[in-house]
PDB file of N, CA and C in Angstrom:
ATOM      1  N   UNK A   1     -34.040  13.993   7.120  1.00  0.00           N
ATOM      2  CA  UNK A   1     -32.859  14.819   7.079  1.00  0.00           C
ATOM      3  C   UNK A   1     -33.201  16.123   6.347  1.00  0.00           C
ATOM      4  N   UNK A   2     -32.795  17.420   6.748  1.00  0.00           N
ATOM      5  CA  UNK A   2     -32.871  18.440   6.431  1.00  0.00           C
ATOM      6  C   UNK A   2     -31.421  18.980   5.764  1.00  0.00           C
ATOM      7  N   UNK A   3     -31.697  19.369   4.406  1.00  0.00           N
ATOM      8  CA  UNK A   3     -30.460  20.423   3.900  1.00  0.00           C
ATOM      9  C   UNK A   3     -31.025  21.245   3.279  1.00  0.00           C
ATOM     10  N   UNK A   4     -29.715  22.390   4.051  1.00  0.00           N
ATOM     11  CA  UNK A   4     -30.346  23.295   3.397  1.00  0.00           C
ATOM     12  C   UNK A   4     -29.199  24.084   2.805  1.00  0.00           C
ATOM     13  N   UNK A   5     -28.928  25.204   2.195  1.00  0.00           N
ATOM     14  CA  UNK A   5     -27.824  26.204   1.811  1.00  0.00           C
ATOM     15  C   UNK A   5     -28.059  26.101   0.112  1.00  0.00           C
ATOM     16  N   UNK A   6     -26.902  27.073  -0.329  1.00  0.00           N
ATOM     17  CA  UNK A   6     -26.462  27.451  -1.646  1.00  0.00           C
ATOM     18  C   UNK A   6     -26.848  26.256  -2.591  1.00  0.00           C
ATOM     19  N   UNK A   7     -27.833  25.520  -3.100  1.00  0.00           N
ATOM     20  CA  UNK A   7     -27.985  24.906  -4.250  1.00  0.00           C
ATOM     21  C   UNK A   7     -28.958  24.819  -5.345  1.00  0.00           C
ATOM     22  N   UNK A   8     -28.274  24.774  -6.472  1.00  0.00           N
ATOM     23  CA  UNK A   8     -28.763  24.950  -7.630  1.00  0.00           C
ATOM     24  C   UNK A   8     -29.744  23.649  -7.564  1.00  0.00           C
ATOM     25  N   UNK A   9     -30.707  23.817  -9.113  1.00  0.00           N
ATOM     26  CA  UNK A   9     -31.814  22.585  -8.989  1.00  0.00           C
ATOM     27  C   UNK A   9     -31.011  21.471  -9.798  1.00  0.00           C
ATOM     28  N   UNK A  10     -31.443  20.108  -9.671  1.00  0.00           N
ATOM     29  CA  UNK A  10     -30.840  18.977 -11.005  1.00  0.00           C
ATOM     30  C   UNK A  10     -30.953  19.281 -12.155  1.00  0.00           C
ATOM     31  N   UNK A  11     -32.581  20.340 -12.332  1.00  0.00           N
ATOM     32  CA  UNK A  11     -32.831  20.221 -13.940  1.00  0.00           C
ATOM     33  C   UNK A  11     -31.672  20.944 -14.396  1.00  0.00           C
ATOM     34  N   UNK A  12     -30.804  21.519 -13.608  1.00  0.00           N
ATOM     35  CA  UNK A  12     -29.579  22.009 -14.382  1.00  0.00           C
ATOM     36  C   UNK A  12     -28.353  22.109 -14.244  1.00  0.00           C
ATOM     37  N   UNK A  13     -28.827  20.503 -13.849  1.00  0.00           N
ATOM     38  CA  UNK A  13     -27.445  19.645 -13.889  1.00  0.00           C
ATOM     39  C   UNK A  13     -26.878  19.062 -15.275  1.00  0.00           C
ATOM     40  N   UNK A  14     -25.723  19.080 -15.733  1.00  0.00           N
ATOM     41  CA  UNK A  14     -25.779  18.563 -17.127  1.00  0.00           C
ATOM     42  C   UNK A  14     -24.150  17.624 -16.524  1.00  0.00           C
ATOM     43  N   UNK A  15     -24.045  16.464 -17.160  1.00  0.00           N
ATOM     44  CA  UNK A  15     -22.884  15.130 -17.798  1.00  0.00           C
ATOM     45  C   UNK A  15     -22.305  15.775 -18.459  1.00  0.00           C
ATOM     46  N   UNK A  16     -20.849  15.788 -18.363  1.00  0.00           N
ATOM     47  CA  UNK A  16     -19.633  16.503 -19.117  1.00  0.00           C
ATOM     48  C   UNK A  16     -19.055  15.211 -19.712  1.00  0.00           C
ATOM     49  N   UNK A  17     -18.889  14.206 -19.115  1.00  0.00           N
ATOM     50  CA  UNK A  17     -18.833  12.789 -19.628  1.00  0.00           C
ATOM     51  C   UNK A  17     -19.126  12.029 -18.899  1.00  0.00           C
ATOM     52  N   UNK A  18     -18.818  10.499 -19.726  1.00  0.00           N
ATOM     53  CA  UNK A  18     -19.426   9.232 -19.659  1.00  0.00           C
ATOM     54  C   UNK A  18     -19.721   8.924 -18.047  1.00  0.00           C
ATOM     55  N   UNK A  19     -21.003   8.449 -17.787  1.00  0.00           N
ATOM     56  CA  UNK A  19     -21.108   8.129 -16.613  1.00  0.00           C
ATOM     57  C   UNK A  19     -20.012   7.414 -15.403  1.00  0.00           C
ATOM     58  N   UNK A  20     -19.760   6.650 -16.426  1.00  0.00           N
ATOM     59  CA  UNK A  20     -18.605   5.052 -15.792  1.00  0.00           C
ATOM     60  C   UNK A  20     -17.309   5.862 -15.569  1.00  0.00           C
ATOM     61  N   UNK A  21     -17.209   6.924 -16.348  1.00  0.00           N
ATOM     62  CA  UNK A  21     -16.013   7.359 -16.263  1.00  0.00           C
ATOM     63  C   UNK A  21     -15.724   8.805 -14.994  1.00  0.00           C
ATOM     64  N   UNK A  22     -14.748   8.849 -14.514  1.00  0.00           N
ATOM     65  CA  UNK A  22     -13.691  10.066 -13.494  1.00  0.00           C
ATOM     66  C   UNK A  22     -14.770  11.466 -14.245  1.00  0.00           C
ATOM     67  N   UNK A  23     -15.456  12.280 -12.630  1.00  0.00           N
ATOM     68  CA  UNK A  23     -16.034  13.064 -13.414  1.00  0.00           C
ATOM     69  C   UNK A  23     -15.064  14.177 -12.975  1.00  0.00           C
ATOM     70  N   UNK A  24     -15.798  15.373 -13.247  1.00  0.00           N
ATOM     71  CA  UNK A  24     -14.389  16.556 -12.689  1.00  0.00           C
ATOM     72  C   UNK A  24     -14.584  17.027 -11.274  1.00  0.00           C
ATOM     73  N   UNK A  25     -15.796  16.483 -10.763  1.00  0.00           N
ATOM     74  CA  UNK A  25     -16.241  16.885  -9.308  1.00  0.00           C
ATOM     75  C   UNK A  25     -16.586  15.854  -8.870  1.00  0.00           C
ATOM     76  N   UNK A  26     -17.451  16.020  -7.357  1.00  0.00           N
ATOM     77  CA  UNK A  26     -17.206  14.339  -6.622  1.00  0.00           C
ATOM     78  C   UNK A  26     -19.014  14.667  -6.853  1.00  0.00           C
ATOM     79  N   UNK A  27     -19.596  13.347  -6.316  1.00  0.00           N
ATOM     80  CA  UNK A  27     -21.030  13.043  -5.773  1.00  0.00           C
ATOM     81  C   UNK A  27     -21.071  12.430  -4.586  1.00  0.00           C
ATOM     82  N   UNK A  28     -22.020  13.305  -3.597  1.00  0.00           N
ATOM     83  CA  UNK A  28     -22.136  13.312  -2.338  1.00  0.00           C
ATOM     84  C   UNK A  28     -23.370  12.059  -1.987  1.00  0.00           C
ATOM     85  N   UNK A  29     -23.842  10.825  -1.897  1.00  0.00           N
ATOM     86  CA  UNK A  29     -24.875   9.773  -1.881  1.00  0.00           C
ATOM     87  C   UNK A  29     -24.964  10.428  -0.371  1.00  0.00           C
ATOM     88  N   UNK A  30     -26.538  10.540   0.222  1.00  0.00           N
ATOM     89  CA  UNK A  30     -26.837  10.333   1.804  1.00  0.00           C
ATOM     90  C   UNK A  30     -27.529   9.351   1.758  1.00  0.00           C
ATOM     91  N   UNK A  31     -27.197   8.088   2.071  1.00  0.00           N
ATOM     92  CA  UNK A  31     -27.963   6.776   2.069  1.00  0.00           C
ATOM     93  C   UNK A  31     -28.375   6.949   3.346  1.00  0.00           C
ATOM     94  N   UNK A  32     -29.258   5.913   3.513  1.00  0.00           N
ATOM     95  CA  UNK A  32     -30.239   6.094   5.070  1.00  0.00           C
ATOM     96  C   UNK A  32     -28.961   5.325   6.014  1.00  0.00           C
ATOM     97  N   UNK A  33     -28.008   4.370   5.821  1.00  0.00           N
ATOM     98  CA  UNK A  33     -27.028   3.964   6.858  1.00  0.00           C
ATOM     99  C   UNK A  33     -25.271   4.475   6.185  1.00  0.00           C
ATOM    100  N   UNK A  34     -25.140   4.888   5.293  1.00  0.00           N
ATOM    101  CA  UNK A  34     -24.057   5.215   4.750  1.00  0.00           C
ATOM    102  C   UNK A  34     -23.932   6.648   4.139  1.00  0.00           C
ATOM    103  N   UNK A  35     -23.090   7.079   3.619  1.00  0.00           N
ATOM    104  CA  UNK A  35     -22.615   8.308   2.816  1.00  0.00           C
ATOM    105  C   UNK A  35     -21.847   8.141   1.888  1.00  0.00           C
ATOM    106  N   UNK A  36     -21.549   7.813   0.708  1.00  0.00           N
ATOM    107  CA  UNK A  36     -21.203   7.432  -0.450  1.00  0.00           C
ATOM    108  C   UNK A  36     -20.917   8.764  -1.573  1.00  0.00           C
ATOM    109  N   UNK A  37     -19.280   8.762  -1.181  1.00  0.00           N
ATOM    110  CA  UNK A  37     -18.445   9.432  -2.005  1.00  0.00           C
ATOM    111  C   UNK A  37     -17.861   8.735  -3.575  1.00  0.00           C
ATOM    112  N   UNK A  38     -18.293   9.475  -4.468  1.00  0.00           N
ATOM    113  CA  UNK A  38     -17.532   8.811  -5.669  1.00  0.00           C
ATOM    114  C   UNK A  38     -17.452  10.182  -6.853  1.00  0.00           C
ATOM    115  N   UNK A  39     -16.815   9.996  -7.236  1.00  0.00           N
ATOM    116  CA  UNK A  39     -16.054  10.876  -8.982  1.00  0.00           C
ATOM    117  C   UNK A  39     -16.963   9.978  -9.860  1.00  0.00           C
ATOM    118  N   UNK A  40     -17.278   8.984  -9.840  1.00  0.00           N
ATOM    119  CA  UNK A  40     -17.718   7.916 -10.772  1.00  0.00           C
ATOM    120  C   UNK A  40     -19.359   7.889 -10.713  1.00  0.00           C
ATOM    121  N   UNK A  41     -20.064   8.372 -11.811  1.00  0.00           N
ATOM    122  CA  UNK A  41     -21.932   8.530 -11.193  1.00  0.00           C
ATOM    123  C   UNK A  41     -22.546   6.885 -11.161  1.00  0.00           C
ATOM    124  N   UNK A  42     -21.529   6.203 -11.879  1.00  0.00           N
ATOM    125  CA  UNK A  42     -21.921   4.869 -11.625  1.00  0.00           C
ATOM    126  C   UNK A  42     -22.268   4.028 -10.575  1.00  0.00           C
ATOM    127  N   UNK A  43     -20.833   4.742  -9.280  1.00  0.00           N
ATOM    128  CA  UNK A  43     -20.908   3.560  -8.144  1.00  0.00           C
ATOM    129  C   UNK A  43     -22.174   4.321  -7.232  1.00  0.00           C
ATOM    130  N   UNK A  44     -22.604   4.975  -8.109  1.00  0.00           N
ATOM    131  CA  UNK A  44     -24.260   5.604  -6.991  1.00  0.00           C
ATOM    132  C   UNK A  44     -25.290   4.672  -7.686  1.00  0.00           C
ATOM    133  N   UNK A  45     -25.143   4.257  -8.375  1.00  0.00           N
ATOM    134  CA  UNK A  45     -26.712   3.235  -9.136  1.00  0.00           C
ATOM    135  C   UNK A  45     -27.283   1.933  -8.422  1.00  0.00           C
ATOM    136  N   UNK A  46     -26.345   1.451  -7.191  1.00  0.00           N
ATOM    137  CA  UNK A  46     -26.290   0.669  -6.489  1.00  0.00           C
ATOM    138  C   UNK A  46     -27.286   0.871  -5.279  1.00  0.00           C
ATOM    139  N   UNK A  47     -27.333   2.270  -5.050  1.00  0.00           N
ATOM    140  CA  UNK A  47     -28.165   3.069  -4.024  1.00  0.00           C
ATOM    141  C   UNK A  47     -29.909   2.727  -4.479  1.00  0.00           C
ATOM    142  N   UNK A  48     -30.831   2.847  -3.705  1.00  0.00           N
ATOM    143  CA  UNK A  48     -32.376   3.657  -3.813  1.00  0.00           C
ATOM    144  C   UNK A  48     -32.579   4.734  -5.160  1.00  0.00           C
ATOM    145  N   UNK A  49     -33.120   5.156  -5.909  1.00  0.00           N
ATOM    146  CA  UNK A  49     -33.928   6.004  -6.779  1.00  0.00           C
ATOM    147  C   UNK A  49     -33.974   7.017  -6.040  1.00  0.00           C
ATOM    148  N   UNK A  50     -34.498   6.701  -4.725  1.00  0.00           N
ATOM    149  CA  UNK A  50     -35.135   8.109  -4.469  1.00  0.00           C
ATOM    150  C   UNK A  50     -34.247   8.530  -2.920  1.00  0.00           C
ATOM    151  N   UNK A  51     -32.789   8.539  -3.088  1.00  0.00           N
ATOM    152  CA  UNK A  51     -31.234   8.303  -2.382  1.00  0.00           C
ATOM    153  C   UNK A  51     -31.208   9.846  -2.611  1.00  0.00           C
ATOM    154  N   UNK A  52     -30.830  10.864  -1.680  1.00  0.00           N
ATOM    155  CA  UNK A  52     -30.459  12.516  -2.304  1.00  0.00           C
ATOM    156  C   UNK A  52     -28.877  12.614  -2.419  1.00  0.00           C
ATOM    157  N   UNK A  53     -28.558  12.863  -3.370  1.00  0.00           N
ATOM    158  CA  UNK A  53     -26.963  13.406  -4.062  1.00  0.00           C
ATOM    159  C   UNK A  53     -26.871  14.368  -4.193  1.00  0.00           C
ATOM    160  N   UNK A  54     -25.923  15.024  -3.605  1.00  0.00           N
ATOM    161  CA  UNK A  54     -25.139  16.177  -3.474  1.00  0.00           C
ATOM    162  C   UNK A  54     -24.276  16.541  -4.593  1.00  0.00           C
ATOM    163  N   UNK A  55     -24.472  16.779  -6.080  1.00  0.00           N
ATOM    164  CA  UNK A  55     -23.051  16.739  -6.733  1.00  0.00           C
ATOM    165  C   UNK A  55     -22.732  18.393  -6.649  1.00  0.00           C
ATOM    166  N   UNK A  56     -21.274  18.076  -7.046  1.00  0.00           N
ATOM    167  CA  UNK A  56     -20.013  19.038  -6.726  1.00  0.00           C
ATOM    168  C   UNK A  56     -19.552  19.328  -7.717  1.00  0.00           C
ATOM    169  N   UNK A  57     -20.105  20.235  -8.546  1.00  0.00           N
ATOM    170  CA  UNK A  57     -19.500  20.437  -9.605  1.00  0.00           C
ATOM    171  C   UNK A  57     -18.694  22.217 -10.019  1.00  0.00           C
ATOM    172  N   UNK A  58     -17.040  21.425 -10.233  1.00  0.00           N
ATOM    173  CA  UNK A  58     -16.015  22.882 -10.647  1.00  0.00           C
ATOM    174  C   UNK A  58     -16.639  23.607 -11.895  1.00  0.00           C
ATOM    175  N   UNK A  59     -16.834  24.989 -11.948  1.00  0.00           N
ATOM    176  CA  UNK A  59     -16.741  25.455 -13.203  1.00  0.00           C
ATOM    177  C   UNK A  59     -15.618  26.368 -13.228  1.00  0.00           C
ATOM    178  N   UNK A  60     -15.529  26.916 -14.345  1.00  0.00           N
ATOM    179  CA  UNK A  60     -14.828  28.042 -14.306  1.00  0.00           C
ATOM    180  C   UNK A  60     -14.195  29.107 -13.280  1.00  0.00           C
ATOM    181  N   UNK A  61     -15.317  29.589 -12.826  1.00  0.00           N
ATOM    182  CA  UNK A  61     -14.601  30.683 -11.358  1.00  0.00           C
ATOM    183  C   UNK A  61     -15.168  29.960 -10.162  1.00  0.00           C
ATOM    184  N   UNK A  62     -15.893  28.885 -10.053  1.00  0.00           N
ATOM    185  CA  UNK A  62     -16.706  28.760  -9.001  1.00  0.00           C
ATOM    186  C   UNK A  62     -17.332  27.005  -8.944  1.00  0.00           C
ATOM    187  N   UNK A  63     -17.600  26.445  -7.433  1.00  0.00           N
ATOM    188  CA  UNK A  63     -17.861  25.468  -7.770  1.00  0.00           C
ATOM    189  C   UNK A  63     -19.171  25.537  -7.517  1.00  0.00           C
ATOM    190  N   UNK A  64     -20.372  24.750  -8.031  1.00  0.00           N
ATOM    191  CA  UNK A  64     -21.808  24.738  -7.482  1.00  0.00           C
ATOM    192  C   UNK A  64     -22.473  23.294  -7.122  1.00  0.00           C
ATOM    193  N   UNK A  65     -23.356  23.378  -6.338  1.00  0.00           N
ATOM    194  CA  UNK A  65     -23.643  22.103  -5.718  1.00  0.00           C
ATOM    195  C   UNK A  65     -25.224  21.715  -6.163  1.00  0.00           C
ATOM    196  N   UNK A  66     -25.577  20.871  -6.413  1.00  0.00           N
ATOM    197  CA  UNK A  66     -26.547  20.387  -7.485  1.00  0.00           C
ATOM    198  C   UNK A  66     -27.469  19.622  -6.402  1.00  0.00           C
ATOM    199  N   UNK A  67     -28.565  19.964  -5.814  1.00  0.00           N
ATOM    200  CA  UNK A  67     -29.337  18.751  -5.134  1.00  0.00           C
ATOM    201  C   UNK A  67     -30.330  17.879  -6.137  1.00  0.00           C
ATOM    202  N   UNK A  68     -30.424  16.873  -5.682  1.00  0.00           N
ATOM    203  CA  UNK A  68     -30.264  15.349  -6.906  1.00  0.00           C
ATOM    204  C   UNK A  68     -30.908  14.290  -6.223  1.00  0.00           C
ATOM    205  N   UNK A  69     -31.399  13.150  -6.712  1.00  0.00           N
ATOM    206  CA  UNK A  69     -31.131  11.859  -6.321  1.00  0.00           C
ATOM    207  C   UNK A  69     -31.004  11.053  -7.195  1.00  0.00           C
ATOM    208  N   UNK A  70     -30.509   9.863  -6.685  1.00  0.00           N
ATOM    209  CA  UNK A  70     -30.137   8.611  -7.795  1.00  0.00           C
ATOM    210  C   UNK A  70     -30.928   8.109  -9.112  1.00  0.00           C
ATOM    211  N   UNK A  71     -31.976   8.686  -8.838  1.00  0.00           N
ATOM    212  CA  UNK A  71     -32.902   8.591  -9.274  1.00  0.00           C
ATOM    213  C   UNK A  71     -33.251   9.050 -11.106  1.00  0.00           C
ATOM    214  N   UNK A  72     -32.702   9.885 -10.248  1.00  0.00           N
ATOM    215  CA  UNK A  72     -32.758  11.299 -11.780  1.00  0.00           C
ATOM    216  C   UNK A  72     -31.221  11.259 -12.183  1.00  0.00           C
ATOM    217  N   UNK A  73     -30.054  10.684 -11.412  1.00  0.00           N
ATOM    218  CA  UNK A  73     -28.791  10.776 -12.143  1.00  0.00           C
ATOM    219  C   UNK A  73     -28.923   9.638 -13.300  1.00  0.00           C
ATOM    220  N   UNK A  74     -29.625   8.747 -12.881  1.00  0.00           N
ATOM    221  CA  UNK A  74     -29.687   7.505 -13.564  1.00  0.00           C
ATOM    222  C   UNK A  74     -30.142   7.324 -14.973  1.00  0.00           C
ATOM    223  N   UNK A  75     -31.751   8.819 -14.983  1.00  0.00           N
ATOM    224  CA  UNK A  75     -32.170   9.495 -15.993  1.00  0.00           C
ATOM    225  C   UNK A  75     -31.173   9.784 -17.486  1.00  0.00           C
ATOM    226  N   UNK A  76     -30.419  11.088 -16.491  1.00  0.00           N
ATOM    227  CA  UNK A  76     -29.654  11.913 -17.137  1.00  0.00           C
ATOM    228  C   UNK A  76     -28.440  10.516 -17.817  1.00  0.00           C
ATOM    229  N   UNK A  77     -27.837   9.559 -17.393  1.00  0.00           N
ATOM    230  CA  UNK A  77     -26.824   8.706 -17.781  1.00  0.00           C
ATOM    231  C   UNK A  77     -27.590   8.150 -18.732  1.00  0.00           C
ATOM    232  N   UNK A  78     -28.499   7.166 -18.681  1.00  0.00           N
ATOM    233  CA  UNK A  78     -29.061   6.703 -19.873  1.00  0.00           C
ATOM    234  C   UNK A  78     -29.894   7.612 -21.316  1.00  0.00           C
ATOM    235  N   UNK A  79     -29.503   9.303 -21.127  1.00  0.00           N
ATOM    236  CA  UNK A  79     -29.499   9.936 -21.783  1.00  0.00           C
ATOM    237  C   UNK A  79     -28.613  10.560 -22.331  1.00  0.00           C
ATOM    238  N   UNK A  80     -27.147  10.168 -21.926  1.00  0.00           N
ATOM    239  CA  UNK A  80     -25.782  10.623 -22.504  1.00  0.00           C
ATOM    240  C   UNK A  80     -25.772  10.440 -23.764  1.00  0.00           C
ATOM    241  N   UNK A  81     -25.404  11.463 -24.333  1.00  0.00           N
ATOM    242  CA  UNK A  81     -24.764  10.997 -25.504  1.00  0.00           C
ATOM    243  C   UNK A  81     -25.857  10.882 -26.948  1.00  0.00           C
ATOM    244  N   UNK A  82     -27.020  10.776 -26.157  1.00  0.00           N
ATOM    245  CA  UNK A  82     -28.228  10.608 -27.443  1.00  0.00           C
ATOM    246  C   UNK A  82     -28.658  11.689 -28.034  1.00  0.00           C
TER     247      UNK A  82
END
């Protein structure tokens, strides 16, 4: 699968809060037989490591889209907070 357009890298992606918890934007999962929408970075841990995520994240004037995989969200969660 090919994507392409407007996106920023993961390394600068940052957790506003708790993984488990309602984030302020959605995450886009492209699983090889599904597409997996969730607010929650949790219900993506279920996926492959190496699964590409789309997150959607609102800021201020603008929203930006983060290319990702499960892989590295999984990273960043077990680094919340430390």
């Amino acid at each position: 699968m090919i994507i392409t357009g407007d996106m920023r890298p993961e390394t600068e992606f940052r957790l506003q809060v708790k993984p488990e918890n309602m984030q302020a934007a959605s995450f886009i999962a492209l699983g090889a037989d599904e597409v997996v929408v969730s607010r929650r970075l949790t219900d993506l841990f279920r996926l492959p490591d190496d699964c590409v995520v789309l997150a959607n994240w609102h800021g201020e004037r603008r929203t930006d889209v983060f290319r990702t995989t499960v892989g590295y969200l999984k990273k960043l969660a077990a680094g919340y907070g430390a």
